[in-house]
Each structure stands twice: as structure tokens, then as C-alpha cells.
N, C-alpha and C. Protein backbone atom coordinates (compact mmCIF):
# COMPACT_ATOMS: atom_id res chain seq x y z
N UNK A 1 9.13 -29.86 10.49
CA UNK A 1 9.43 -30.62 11.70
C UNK A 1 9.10 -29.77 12.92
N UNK A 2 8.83 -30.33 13.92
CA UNK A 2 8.10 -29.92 15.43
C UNK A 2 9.32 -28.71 15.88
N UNK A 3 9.45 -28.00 16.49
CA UNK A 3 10.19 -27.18 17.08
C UNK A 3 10.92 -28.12 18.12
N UNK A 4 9.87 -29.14 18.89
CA UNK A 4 10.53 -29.89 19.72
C UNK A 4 11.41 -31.33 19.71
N UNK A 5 11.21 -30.95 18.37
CA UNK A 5 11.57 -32.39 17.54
C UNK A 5 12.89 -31.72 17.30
N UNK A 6 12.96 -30.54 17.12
CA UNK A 6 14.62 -30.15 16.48
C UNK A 6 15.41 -29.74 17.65
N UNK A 7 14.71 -29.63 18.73
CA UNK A 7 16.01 -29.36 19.84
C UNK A 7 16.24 -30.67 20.88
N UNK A 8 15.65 -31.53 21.13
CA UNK A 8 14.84 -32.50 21.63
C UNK A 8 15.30 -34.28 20.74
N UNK A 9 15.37 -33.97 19.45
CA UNK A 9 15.75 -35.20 18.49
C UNK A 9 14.16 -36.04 18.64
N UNK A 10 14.33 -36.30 17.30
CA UNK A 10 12.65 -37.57 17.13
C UNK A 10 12.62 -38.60 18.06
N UNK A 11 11.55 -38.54 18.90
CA UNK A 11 11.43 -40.31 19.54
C UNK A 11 10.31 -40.93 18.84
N UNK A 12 9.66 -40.51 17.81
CA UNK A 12 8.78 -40.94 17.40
C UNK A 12 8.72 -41.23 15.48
N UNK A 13 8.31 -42.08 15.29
CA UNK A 13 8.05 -42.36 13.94
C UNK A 13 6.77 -41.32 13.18
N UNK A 14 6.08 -41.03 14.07
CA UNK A 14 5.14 -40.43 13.41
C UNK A 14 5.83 -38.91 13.00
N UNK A 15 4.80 -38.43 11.48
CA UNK A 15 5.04 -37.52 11.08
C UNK A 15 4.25 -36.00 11.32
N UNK A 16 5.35 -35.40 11.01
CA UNK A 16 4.54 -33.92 11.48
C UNK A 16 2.79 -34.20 10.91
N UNK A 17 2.26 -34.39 9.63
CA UNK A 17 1.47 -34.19 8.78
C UNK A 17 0.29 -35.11 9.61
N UNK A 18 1.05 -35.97 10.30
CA UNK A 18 0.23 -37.40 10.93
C UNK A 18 -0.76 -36.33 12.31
N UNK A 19 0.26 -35.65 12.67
CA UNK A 19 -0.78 -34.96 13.61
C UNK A 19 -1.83 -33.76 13.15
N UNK A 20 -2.84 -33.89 13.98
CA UNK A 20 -4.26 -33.25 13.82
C UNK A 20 -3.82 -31.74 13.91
N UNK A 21 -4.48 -30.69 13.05
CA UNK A 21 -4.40 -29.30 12.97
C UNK A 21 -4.94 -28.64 14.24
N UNK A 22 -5.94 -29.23 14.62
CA UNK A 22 -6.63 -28.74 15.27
C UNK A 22 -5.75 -29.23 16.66
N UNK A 23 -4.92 -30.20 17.03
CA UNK A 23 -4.34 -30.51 18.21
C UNK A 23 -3.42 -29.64 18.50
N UNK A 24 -2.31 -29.26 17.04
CA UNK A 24 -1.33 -28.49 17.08
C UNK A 24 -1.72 -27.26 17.44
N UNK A 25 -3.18 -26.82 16.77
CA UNK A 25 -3.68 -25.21 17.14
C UNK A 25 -3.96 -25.20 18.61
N UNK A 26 -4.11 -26.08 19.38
CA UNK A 26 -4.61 -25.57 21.10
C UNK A 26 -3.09 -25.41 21.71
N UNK A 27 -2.70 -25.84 21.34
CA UNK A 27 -1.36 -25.92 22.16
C UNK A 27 -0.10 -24.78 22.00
N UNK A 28 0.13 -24.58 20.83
CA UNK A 28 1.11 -23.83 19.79
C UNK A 28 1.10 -22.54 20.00
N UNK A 29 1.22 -21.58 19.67
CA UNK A 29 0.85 -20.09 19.25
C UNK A 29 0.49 -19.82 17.51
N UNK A 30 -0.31 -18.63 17.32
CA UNK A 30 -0.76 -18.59 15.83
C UNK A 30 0.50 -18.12 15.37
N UNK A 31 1.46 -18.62 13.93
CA UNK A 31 2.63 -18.58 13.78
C UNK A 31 2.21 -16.95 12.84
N UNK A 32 2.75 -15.27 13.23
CA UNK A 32 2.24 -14.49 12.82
C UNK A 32 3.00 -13.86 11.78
N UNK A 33 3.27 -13.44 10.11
CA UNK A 33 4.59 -12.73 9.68
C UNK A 33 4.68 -11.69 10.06
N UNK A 34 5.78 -10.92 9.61
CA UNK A 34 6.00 -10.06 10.00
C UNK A 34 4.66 -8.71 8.81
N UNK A 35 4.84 -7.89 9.98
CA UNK A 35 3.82 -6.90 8.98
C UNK A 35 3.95 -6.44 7.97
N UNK A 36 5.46 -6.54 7.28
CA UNK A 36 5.77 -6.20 5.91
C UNK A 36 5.03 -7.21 4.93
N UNK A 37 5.10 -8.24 5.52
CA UNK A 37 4.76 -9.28 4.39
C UNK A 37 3.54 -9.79 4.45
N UNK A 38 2.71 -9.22 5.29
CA UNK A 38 1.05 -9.49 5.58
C UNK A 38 0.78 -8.30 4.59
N UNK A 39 1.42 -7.35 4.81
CA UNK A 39 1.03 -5.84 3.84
C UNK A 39 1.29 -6.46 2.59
N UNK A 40 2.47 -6.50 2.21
CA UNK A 40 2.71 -7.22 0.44
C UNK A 40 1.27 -8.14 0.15
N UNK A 41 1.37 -9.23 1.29
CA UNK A 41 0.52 -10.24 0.41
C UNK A 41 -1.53 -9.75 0.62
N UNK A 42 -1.66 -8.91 1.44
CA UNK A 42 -2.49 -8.54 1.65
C UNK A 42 -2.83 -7.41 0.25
N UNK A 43 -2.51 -6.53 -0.09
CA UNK A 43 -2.45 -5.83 -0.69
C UNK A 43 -2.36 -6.07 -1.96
N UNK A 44 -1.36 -6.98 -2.43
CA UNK A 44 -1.66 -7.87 -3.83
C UNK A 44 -2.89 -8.57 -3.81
N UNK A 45 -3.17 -9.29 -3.08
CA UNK A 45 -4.95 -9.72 -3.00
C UNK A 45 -5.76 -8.66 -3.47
N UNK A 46 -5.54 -7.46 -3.21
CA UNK A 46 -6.79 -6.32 -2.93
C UNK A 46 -6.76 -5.91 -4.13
N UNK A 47 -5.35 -6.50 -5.19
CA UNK A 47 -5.29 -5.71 -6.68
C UNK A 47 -4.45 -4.74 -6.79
N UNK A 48 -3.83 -4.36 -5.81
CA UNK A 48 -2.74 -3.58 -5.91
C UNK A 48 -1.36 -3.99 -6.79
N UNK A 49 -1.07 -3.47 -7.00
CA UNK A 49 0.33 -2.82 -7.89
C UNK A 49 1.50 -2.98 -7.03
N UNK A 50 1.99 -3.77 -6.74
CA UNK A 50 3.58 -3.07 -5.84
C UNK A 50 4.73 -3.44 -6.49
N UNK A 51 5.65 -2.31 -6.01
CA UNK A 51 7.27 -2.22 -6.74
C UNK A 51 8.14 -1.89 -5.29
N UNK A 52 9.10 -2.57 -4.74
CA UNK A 52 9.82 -2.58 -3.91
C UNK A 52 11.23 -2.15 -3.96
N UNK A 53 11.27 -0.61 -3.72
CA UNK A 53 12.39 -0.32 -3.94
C UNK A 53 13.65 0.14 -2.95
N UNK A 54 15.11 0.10 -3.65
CA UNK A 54 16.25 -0.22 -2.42
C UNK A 54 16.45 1.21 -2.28
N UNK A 55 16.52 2.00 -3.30
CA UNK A 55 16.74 3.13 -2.77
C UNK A 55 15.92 4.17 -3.60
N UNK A 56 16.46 5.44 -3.94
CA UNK A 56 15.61 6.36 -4.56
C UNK A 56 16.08 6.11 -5.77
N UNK A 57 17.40 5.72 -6.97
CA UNK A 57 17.52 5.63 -8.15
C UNK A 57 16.19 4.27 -8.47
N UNK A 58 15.94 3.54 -7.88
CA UNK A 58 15.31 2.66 -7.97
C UNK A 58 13.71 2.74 -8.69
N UNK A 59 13.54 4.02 -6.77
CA UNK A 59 12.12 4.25 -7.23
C UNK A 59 12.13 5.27 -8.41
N UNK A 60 12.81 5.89 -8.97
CA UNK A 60 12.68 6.69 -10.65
C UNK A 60 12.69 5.74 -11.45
N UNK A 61 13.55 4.57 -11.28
CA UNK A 61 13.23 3.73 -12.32
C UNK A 61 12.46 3.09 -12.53
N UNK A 62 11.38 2.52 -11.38
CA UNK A 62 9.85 2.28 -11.41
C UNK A 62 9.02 3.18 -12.07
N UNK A 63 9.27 4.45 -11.55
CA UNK A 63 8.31 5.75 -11.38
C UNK A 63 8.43 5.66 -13.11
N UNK A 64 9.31 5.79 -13.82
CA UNK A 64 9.81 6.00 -15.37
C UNK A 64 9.31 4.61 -15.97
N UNK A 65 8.81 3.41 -15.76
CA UNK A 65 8.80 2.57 -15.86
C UNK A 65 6.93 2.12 -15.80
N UNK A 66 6.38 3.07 -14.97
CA UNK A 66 4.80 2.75 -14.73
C UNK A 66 4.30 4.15 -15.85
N UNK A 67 4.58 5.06 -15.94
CA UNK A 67 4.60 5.80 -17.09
C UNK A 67 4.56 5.50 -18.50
N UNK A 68 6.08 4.78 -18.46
CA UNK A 68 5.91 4.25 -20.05
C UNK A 68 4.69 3.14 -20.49
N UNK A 69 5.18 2.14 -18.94
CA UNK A 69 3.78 1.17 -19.77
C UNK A 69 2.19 1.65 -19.97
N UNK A 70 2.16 2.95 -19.37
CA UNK A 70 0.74 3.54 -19.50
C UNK A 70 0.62 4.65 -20.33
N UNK A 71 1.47 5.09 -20.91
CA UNK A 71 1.86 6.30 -21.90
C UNK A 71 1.64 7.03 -21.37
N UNK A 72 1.97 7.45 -19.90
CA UNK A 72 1.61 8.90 -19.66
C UNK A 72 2.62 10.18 -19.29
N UNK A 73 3.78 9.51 -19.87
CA UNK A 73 4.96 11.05 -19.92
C UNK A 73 4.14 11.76 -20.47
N UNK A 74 3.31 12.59 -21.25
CA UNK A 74 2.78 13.44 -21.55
C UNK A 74 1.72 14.11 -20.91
N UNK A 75 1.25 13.33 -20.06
CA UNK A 75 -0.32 13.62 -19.77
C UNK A 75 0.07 14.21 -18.12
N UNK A 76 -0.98 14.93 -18.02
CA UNK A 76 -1.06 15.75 -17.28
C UNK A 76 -1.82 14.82 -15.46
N UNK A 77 -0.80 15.25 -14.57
CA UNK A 77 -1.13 14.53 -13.16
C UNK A 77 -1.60 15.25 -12.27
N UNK A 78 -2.34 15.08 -11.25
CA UNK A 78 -2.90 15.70 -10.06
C UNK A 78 -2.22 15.55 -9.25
N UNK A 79 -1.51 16.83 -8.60
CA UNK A 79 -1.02 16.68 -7.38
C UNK A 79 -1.12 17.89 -6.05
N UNK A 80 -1.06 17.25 -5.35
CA UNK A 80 -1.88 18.15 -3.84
C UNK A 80 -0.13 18.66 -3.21
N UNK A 81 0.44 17.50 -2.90
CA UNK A 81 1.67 17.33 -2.16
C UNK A 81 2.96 18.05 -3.04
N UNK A 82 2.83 19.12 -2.63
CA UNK A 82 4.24 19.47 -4.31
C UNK A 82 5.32 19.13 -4.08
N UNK A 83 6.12 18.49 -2.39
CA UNK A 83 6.92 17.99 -2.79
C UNK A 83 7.32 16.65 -3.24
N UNK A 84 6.98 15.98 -3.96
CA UNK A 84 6.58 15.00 -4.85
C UNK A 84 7.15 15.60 -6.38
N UNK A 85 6.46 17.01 -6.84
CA UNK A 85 7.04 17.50 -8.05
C UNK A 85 8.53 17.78 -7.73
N UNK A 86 9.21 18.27 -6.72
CA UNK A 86 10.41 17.94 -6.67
C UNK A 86 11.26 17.07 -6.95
N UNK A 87 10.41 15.55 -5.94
CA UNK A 87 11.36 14.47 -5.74
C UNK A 87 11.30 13.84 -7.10
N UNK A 88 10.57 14.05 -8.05
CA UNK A 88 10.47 13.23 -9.42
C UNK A 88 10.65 14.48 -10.51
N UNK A 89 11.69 15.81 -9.57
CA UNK A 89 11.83 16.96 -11.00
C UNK A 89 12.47 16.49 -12.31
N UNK A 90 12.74 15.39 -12.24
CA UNK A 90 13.65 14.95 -13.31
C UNK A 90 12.77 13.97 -14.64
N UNK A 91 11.68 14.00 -13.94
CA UNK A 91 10.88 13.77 -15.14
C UNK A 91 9.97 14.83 -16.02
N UNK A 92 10.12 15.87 -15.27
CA UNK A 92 9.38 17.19 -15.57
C UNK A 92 8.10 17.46 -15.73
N UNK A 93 7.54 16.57 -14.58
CA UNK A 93 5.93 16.64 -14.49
C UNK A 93 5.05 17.59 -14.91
N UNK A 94 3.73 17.30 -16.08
CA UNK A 94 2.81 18.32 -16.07
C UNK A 94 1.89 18.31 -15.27
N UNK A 95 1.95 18.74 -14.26
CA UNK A 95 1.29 18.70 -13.16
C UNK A 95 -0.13 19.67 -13.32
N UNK A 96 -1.10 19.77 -12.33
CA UNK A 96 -2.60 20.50 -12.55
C UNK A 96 -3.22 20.29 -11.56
N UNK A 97 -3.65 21.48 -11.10
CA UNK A 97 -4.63 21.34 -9.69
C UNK A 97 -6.16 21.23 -10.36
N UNK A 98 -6.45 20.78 -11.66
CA UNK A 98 -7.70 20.57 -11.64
C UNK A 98 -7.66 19.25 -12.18
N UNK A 99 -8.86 18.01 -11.57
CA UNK A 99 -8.64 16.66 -11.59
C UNK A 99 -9.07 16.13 -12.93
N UNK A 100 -10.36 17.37 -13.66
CA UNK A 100 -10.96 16.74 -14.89
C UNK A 100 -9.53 16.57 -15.70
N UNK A 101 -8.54 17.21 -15.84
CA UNK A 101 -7.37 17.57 -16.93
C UNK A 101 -6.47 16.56 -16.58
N UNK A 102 -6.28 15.95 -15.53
CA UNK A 102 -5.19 15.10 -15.10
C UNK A 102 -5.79 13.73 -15.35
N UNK A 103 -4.95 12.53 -15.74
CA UNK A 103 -4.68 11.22 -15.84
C UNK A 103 -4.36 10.53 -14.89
N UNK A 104 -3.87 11.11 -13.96
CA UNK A 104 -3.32 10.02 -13.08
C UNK A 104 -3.25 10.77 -11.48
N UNK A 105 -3.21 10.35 -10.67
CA UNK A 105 -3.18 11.19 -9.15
C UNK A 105 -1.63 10.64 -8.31
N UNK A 106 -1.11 10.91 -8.33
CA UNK A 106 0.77 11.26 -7.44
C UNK A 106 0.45 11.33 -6.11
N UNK A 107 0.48 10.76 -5.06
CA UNK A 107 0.26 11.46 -3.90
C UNK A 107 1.10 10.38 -3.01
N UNK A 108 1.39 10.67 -1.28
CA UNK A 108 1.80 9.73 -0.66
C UNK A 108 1.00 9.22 0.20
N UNK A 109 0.97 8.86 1.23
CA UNK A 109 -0.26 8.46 1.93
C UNK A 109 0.72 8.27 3.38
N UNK A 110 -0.47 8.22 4.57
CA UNK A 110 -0.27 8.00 6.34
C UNK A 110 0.36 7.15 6.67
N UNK A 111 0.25 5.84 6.18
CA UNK A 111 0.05 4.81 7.00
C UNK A 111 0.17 3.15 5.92
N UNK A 112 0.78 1.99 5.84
CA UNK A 112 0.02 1.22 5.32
C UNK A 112 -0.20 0.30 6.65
N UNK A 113 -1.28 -0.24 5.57
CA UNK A 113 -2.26 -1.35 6.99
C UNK A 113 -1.37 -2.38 6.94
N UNK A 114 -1.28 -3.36 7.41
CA UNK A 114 -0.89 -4.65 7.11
C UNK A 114 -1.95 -5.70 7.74
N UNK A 115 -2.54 -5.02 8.50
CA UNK A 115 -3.88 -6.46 8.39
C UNK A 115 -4.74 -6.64 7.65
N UNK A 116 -4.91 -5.54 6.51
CA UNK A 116 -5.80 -5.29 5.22
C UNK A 116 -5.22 -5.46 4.14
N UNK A 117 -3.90 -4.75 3.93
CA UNK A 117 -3.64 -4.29 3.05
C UNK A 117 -3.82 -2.87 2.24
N UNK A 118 -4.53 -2.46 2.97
CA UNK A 118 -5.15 -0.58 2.89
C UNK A 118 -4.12 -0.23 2.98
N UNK A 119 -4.18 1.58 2.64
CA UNK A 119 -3.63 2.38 2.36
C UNK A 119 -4.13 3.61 3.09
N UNK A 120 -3.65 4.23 4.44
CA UNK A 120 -4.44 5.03 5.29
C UNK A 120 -4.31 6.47 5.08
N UNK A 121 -5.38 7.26 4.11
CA UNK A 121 -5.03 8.76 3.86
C UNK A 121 -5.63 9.68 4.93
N UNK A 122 -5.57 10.88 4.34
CA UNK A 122 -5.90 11.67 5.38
C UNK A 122 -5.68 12.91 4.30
N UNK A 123 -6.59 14.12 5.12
CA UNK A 123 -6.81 15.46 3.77
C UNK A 123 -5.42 15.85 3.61
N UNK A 124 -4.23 15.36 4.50
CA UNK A 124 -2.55 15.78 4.24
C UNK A 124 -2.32 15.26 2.42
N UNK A 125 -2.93 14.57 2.06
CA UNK A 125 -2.80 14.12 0.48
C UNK A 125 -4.05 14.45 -0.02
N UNK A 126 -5.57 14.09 0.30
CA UNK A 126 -6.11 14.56 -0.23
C UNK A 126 -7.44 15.48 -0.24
N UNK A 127 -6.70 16.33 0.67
CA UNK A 127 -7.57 17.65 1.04
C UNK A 127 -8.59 17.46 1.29
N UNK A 128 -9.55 17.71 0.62
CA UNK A 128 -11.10 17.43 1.45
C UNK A 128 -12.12 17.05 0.20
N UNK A 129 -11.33 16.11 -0.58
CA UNK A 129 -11.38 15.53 -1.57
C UNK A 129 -12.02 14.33 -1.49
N UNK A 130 -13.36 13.30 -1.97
CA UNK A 130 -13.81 12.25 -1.99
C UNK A 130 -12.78 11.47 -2.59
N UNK A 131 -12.50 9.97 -2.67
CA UNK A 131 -11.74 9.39 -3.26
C UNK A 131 -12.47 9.06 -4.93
N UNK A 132 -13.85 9.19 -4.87
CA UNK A 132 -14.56 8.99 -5.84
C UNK A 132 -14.93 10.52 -6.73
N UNK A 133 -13.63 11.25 -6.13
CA UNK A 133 -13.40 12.60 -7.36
C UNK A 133 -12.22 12.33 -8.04
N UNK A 134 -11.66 11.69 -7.34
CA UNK A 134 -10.11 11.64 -7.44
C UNK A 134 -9.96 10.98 -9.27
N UNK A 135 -9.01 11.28 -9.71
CA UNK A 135 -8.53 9.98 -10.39
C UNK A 135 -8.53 8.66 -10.69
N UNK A 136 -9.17 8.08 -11.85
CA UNK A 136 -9.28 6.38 -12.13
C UNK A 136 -7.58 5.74 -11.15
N UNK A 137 -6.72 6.52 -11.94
CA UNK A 137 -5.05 5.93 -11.91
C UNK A 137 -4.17 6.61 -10.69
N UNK A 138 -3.70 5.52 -9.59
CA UNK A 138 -2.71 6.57 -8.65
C UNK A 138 -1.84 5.83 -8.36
N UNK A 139 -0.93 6.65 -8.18
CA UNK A 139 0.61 6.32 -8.08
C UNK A 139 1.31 6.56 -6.39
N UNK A 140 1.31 6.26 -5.49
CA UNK A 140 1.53 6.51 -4.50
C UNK A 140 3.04 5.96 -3.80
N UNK A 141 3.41 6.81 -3.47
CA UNK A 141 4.96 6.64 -2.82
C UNK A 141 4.69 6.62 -0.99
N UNK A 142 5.81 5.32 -1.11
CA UNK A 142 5.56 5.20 0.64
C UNK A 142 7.30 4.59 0.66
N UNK A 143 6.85 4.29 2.10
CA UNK A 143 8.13 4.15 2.75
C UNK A 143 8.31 2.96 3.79
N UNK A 144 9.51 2.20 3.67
CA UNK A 144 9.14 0.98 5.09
C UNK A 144 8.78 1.08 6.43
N UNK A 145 8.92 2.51 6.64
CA UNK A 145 8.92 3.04 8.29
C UNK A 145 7.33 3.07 8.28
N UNK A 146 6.30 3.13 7.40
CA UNK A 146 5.13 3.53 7.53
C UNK A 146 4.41 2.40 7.93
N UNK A 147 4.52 0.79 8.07
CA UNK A 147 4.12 0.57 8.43
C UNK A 147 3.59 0.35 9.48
N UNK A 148 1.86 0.00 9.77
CA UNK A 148 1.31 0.00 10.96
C UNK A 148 0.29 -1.18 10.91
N UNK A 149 0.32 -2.36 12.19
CA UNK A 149 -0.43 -3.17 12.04
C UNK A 149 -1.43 -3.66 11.44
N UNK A 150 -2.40 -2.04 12.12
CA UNK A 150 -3.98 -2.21 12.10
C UNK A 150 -4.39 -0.47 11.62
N UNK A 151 -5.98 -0.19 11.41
CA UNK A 151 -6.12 1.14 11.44
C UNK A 151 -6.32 1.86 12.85
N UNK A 152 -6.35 1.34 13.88
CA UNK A 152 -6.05 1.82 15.20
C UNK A 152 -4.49 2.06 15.29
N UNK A 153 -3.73 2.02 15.12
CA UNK A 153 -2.29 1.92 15.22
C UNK A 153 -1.88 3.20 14.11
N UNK A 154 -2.44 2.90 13.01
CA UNK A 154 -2.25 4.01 12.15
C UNK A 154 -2.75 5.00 12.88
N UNK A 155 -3.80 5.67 13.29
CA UNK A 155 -4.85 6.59 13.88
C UNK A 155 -3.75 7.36 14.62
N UNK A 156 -3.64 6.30 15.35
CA UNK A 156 -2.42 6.81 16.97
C UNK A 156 -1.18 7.50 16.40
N UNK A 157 -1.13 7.05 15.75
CA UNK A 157 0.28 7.48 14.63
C UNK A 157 0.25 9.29 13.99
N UNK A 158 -0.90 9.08 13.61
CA UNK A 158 -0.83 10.04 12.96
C UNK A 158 -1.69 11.22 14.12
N UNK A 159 -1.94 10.84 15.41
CA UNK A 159 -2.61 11.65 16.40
C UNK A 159 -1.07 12.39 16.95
N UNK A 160 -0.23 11.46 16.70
CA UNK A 160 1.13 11.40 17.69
C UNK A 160 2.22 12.46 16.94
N UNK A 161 1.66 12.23 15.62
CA UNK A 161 2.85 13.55 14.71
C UNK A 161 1.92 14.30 13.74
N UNK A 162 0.95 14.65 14.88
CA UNK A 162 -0.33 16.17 14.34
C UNK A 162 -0.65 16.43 15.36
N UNK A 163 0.43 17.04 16.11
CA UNK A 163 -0.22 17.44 17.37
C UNK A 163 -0.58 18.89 17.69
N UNK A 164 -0.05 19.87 16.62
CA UNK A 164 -0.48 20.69 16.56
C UNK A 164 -2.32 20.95 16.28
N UNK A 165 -2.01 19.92 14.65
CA UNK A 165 -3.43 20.25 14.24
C UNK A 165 -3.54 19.00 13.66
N UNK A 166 -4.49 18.25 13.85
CA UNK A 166 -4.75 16.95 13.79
C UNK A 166 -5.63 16.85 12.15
N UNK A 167 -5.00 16.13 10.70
CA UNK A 167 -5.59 16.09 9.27
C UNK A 167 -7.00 15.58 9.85
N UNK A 168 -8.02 15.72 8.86
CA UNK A 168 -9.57 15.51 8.41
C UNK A 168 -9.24 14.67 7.51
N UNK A 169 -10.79 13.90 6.85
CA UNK A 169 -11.14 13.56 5.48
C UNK A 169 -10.16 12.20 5.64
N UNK A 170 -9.86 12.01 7.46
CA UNK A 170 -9.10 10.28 7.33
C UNK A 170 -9.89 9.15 6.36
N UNK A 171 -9.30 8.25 5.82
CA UNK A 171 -9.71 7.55 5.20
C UNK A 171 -9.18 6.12 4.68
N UNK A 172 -9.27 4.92 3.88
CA UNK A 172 -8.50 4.22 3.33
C UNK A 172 -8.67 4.07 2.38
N UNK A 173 -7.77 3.63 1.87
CA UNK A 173 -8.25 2.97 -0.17
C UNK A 173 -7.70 1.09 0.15
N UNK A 174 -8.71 0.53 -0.32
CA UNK A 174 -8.77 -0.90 0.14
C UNK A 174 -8.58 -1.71 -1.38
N UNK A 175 -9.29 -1.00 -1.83
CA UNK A 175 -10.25 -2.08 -3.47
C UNK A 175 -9.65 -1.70 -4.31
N UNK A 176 -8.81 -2.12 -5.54
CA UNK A 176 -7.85 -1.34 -6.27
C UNK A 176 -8.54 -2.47 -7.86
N UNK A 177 -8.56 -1.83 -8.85
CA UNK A 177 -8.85 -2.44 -9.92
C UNK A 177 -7.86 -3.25 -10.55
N UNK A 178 -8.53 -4.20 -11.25
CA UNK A 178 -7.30 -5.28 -11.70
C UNK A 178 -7.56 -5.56 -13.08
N UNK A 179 -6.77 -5.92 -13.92
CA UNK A 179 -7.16 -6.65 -15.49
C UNK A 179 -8.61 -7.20 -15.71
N UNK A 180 -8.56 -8.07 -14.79
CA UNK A 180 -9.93 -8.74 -14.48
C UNK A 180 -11.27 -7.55 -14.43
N UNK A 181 -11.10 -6.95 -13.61
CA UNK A 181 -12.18 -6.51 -13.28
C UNK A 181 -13.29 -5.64 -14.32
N UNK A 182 -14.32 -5.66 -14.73
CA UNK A 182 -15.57 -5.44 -15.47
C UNK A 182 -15.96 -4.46 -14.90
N UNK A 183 -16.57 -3.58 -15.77
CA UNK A 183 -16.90 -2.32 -15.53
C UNK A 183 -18.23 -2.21 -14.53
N UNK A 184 -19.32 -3.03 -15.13
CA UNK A 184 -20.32 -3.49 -14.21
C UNK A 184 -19.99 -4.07 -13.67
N UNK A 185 -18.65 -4.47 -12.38
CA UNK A 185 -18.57 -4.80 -11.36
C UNK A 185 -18.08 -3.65 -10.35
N UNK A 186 -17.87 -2.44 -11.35
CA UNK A 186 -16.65 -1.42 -10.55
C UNK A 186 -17.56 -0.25 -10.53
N UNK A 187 -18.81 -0.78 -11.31
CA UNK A 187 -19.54 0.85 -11.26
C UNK A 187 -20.27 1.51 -10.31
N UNK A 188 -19.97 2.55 -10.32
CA UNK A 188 -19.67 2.81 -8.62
C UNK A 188 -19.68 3.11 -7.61
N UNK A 189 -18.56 2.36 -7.50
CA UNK A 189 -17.21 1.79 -6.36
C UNK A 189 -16.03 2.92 -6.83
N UNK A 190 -14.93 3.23 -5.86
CA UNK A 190 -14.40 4.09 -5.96
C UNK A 190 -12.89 3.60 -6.18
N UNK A 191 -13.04 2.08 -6.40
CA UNK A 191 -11.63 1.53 -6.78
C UNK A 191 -10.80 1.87 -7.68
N UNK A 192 -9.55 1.79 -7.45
CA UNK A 192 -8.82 2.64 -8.08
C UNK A 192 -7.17 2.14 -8.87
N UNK A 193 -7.08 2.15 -10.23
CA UNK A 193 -5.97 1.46 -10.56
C UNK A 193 -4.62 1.88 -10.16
N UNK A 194 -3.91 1.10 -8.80
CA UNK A 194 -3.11 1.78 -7.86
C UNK A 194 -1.88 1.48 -7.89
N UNK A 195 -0.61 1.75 -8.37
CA UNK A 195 0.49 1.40 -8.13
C UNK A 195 1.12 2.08 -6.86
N UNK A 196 1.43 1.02 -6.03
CA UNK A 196 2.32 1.48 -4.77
C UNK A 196 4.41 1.41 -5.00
N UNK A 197 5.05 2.80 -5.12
CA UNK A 197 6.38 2.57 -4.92
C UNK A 197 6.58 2.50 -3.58
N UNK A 198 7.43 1.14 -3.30
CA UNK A 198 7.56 1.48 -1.72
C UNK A 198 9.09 1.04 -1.40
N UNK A 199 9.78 2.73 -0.83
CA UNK A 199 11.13 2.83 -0.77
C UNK A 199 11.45 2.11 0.96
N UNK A 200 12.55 1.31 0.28
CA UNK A 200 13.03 1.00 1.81
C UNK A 200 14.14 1.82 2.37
N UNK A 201 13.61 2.45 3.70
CA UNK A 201 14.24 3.58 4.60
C UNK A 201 14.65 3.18 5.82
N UNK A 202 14.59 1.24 6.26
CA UNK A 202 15.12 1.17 7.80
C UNK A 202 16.22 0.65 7.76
């Protein structure tokens, strides 16, 4: 129902549906969500992975949970960020700074987009590292405060708390592999099978 129809009361028989899209669009404003939920639904499009969590017992129980279904308590992970091997000491990560030996890549990331659905890195996760060295499998931990509209917004962001020394090797990860996807469609491409934990902190 019309906005003006609910404060205002119907004088008219006709129905919302009866009027033209295109009449309602000159007049109206573009109705916009909020950026959490342009990011969710943006980002599931792109093939991403997401797990939404309330607090930190949560995200272990994801974190313990994307492991098992991939068998990789055993296998050995890449990680740049060590405190990460902290925040998950309780699984007792075999961790490895060399990428051929590791299964999977741990890292956090800048920024998420929400007009893409990207994921905005920077050499603070992965050094001066191609994304197409990296790891098939990544696991990335974020946070609700990280979101940022656009990649201009991210940029500013991260200009604004590196002011000492501003990260290199900025970048995004957009294209994430899915069930679907065929090898001769991915060959490559630097897409990447991505689970996002994302802890809520506001």
C-alpha cells in the first residue's frame, strides 16, 4: 500500500499494482536496504559462503563446523595474520607459512563492499601475495563494523586508520566458486572457494 494511502486513508479503488512502475519511479525515491543486506544478498550471488554470527562461541562453532564438512582438522592452513592462530587456539591449528603445504588460507580482510558484495584486501592479510598464489579454499573472519558502501568508502577507510603507513597489494576478491561451477569455466580465474564468518560487534 502507498505510503500516502496509509497516513492519508484510500480515496481510491484503484490498486497499488494498477499503477505504472515507471509513474511511481519519477516521483518516489529508489527504496535503498540497508548495506548489511545488499552485502549478504550481494555476496551470496557472487558464490560466497556466509555464516552470521552473535558472538565469538558462535563463530568457533562455524569455524569447527566448515572444517568438519571439508575434513580439514588435520590439514595444514596458511596464515599471514597470527592473531587469528590465537583467536581459534582452541582448535590447535597446523598452521605454515608455505602455501604449496597448506589447504586452506585463514585470513581477515579491510572492508566488505556492499554494492558488490566483494571483499576489500590489502598486503595487511596478504602481503604482497597474488590472489592467484593463494589457496583454492579461504576462510575469512570479519566483523559488522566493517562494512562500507562502495570501494571508494572502503579506500578512505583504510587511508583514515594507516596513517602512519598506508598497506599495498589493495585489492578485492569478487568471484568465489560454487558446486556448480566447472573447471573449464574457472580455469584461470582466481576464484576462490570462500567461506565468510561474520561476527556481529555493533
Amino acid at each position: 500500500m502507498s505510503l500516502f494511502r496509509k497516513l492519508f486513508g484510500k480515496k481510491s479503488n484503484e490498486s497499488e499494482e494498477q499503477i505504472p512502475n515507471q509513474e511511481r519511479g519519477k516521483y518516489m525515491p529508489e527504496i535503498k536496504l540497508p548495506a548489511d543486506e545488499r552485502f549478504t544478498i550481494n555476496f551470496k550471488a557472487n558464490g560466497g559462503k556466509f555464516l552470521y554470527c552473535e558472538n565469538m562461541a558462535e563463530v568457533k562453532e562455524s569455524f569447527n563446523a566448515i572444517l568438519g564438512e571439508n575434513q580439514w582438522h588435520n590439514d595444514k592452513v596458511f596464515v599471514i595474520d597470527e592473531r587469528l592462530l590465537d583467536l581459534f587456539k582452541d582448535f590447535k591449528l597446523n598452521s605454515t607459512t608455505k602455501i604449496s603445504e597448506s589447504k586452506y588460507f585463514l585470513s581477515t580482510c579491510e572492508y566488505l563492499i556492499s554494492d558488490d558484495g566483494s571483499l576489500l584486501i590489502s598486503s595487511n592479510q596478504i602481503a604482497e601475495k597474488k590472489l592467484k598464489e593463494l589457496p583454492e579454499h579461504f576462510i575469512i573472519y570479519a566483523t559488522t563494523s566493517q562494512f562500507a558502501e562502495n570501494i571508494g568508502e572502503g579506500l578512505k577507510g583504510i587511508k583514515a586508520k594507516s596513517k602512519s603507513k598506508i598497506p599495498t597489494n589493495i585489492t578485492t576478491i569478487k568471484h568465489f566458486k560454487t558446486a556448480d561451477d566447472k573447471d573449464f569455466l574457472t580455469y584461470g580465474s582466481s576464484a576462490k572457494n570462500l567461506y565468510l564468518l561474520l561476527l556481529e560487534d555493533l
